[in-house]
Protein backbone atom coordinates (compact mmCIF):
# COMPACT_ATOMS: atom_id res chain seq x y z
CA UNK A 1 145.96 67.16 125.81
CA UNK A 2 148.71 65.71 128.09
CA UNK A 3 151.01 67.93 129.66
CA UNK A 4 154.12 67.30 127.65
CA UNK A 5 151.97 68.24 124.82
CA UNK A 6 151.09 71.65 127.04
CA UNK A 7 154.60 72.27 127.64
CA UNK A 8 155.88 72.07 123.99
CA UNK A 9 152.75 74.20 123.22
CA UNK A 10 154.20 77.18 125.68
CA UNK A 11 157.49 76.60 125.02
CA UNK A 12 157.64 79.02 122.62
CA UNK A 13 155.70 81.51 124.31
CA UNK A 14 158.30 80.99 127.35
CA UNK A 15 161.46 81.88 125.03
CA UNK A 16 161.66 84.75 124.72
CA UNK A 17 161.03 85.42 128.24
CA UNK A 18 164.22 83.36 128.94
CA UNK A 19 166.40 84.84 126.46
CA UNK A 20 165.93 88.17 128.72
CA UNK A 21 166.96 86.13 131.71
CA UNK A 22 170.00 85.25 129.83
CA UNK A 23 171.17 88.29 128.82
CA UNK A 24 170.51 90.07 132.05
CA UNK A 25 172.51 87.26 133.74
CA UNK A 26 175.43 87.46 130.90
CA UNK A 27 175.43 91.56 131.82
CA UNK A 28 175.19 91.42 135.55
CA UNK A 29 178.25 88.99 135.53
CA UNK A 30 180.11 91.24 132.43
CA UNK A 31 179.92 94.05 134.80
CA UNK A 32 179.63 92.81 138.30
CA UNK A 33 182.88 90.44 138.09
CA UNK A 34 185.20 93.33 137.08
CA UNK A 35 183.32 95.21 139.92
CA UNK A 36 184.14 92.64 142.35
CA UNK A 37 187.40 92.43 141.42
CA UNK A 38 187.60 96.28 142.14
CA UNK A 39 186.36 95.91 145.29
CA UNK A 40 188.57 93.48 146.53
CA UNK A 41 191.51 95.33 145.44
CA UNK A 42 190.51 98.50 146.63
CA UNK A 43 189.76 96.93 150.24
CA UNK A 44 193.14 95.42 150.19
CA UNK A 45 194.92 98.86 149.55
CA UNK A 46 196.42 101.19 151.87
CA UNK A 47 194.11 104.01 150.77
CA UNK A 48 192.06 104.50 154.24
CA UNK A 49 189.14 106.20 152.45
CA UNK A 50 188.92 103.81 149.36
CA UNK A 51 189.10 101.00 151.54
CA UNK A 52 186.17 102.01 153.65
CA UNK A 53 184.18 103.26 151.13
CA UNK A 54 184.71 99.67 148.95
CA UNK A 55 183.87 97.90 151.96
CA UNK A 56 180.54 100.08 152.77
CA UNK A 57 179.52 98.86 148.65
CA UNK A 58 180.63 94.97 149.66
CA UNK A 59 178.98 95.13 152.78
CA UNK A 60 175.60 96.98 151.54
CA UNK A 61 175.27 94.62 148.77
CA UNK A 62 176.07 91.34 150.65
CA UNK A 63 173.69 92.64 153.17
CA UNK A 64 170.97 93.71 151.61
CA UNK A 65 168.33 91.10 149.71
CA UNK A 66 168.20 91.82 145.95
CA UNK A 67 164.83 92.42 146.31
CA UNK A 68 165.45 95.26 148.18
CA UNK A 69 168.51 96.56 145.74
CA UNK A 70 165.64 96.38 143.22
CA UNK A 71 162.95 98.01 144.94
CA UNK A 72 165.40 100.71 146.16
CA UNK A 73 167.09 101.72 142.67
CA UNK A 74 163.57 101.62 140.62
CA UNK A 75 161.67 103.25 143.37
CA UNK A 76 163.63 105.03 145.45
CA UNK A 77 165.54 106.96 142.68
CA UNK A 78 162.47 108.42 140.84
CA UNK A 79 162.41 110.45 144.06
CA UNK A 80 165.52 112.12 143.07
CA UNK A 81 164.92 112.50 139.99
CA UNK A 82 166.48 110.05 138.35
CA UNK A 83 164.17 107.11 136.18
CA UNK A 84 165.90 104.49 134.52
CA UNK A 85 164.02 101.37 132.96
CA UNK A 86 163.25 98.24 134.83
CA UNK A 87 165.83 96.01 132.32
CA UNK A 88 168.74 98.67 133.25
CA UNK A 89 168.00 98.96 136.95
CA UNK A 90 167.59 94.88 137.02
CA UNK A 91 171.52 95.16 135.77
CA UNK A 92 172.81 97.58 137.84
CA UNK A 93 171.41 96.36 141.41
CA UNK A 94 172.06 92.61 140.18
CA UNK A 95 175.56 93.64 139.03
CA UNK A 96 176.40 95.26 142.60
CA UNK A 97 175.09 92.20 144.48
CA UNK A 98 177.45 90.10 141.85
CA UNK A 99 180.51 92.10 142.61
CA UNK A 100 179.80 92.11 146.16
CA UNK A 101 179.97 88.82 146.41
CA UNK A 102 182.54 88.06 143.73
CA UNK A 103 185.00 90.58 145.65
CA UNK A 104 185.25 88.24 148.81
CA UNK A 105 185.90 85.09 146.46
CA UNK A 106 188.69 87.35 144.71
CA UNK A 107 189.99 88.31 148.12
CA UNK A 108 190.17 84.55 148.89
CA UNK A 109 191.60 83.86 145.59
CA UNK A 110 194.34 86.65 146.62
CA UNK A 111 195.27 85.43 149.76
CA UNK A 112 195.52 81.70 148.45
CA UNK A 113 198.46 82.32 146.31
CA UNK A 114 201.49 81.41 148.36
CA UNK A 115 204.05 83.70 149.93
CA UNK A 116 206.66 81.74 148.16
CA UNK A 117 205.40 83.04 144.63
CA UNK A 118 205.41 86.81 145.66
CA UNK A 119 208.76 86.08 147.25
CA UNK A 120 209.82 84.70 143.71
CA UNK A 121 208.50 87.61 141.48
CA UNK A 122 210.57 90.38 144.16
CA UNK A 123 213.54 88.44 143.32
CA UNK A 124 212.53 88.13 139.36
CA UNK A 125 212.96 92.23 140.07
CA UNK A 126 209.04 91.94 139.48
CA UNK A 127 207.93 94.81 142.03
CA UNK A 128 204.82 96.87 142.95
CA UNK A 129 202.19 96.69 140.78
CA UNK A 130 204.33 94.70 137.92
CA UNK A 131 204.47 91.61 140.42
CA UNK A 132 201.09 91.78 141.32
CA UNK A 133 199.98 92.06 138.07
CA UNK A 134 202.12 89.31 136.22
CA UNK A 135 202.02 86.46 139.23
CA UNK A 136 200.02 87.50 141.80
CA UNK A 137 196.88 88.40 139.97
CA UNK A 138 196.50 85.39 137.50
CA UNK A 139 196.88 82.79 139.72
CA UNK A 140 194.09 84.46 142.42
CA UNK A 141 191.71 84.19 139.55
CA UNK A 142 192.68 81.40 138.49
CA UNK A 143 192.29 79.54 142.14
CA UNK A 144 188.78 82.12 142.18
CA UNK A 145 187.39 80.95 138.67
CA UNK A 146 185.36 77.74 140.30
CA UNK A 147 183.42 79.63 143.09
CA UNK A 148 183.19 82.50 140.77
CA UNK A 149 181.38 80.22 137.90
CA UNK A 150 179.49 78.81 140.48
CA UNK A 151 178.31 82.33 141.61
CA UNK A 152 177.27 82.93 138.06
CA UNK A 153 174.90 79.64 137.83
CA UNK A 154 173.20 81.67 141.14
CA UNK A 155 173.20 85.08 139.57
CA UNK A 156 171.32 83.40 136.38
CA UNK A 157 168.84 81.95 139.29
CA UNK A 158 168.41 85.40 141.00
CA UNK A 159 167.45 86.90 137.90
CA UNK A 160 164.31 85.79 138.31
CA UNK A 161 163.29 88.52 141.22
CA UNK A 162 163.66 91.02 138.10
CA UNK A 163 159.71 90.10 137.51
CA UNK A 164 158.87 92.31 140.72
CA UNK A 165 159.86 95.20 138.58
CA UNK A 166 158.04 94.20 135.45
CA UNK A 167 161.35 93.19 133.45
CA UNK A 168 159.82 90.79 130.64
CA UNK A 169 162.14 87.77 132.13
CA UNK A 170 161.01 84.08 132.54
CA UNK A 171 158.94 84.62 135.59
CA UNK A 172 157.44 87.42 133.97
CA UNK A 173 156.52 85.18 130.98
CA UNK A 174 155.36 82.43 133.01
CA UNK A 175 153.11 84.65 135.03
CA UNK A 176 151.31 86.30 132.10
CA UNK A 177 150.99 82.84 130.11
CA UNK A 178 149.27 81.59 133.80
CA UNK A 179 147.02 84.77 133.77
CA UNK A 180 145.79 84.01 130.62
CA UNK A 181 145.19 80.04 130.65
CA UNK A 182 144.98 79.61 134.53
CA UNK A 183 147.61 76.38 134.46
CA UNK A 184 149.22 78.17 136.70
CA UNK A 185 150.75 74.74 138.53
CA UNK A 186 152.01 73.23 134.95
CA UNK A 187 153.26 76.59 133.39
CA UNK A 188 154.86 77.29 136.64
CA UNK A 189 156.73 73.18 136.65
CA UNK A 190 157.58 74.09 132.56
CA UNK A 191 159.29 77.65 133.98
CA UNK A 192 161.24 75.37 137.02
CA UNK A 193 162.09 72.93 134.51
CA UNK A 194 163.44 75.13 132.24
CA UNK A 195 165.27 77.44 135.02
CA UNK A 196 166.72 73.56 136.16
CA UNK A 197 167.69 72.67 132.79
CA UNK A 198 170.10 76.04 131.87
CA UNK A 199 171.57 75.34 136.21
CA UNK A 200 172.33 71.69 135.49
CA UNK A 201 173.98 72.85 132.27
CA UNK A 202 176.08 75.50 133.68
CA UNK A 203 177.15 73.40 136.97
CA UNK A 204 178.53 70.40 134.42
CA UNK A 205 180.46 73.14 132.62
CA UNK A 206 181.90 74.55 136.23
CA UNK A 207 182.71 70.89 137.44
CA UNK A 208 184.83 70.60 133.64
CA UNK A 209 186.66 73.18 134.64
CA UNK A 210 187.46 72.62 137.88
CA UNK A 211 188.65 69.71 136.63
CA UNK A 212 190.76 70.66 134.36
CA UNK A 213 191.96 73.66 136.70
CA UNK A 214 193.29 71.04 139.13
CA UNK A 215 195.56 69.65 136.57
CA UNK A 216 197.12 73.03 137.00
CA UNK A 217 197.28 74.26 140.70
């Protein structure tokens, strides 16, 4: 049997394991962008405790390996008394390192836009919040969508420490298919392939839009 012939053989045994990787991916980003976008605008209020307390959640999960998000919310919680399953605390640590990281490119997207438009929506009698919210805002997420898409394509990548924690994902899938045939090296090359495949898909969808966004800005 040649290994293409292996590899359509555990194909099948590999899906489902990569549907989980999708969907935790498609949650982490569902709740970690509006997180990040949170973030960033509660460090850039005036609110002294907010701000500090948004930027101890930014730092904390820009600073901390997801491994150790992972490890710390499925082991370290069960300690005080709280025990939530491996898929949900795979969402909730990979969601806070997704809006950590997604708050900085929002606060770059923010302080992109030019003075000249804020100027413009003051004078529109677009004040306060109204301004922010009808100029300011769309074109920050506009200028953040390509960084931000590209932070999604590494988000789908990082979903693969959820194995440590026994969330039935594509690693996990891969590992037990190698445990039971001992190809480790070829199920392992199918698993890369496959990880490759969905990256190089996503990454020619984030260069079309790019693409298209610089039509605009």
């Amino acid at each position: 049997m040649t290994v293409l012939d292996q590899w359509i053989q555990w194909v099948p045994a590999l899906s489902p394991g990569l549907g989980v990787s999708l969907s935790l991916t498609g949650l982490c980003l569902l709740f970690g962008m509006p997180f990040g976008l949170l973030l960033a605008l509660a460090i850039e209020s005036k609110a002294g405790p907010l701000r500090i307390a948004a930027l101890a959640l930014v730092e904390v999960g820009r600073g901390a390996p997801a491994l150790v998000l992972l490890y710390l919310l499925y082991f370290g919680l069960p300690e005080s008394g709280i025990t939530l399953p491996a898929f949900t605390t795979a969402v909730i640590s990979l969601s806070w390192t997704t809006g950590a990281y997604s708050s900085e490119l929002f606060r770059s997207g923010l302080a992109a836009v030019p003075q000249g438009q804020r100027e413009a929506a003051l004078t529109s009698g677009l004040r306060g919040w109204t301004g922010f919210r009808y100029i300011v805002l769309p074109q920050a997420i506009r200028i953040s969508t390509p960084p931000l898409a590209s932070l999604a394509v590494t988000i789908f990548q990082t979903s693969s420490l959820a194995f440590v924690i026994a969330v039935p994902e594509l690693m996990s899938k891969a590992y037990a298919l190698g445990s039971i045939t001992f190809e480790y090296l070829s199920i392992f090359c199918l698993t890369s392939v496959l990880y490759g495949s969905i990256t190089l898909i996503a990454l020619a969808f984030v260069r079309l839009g790019e693409r298209r966004l610089n039509r605009y800005l």
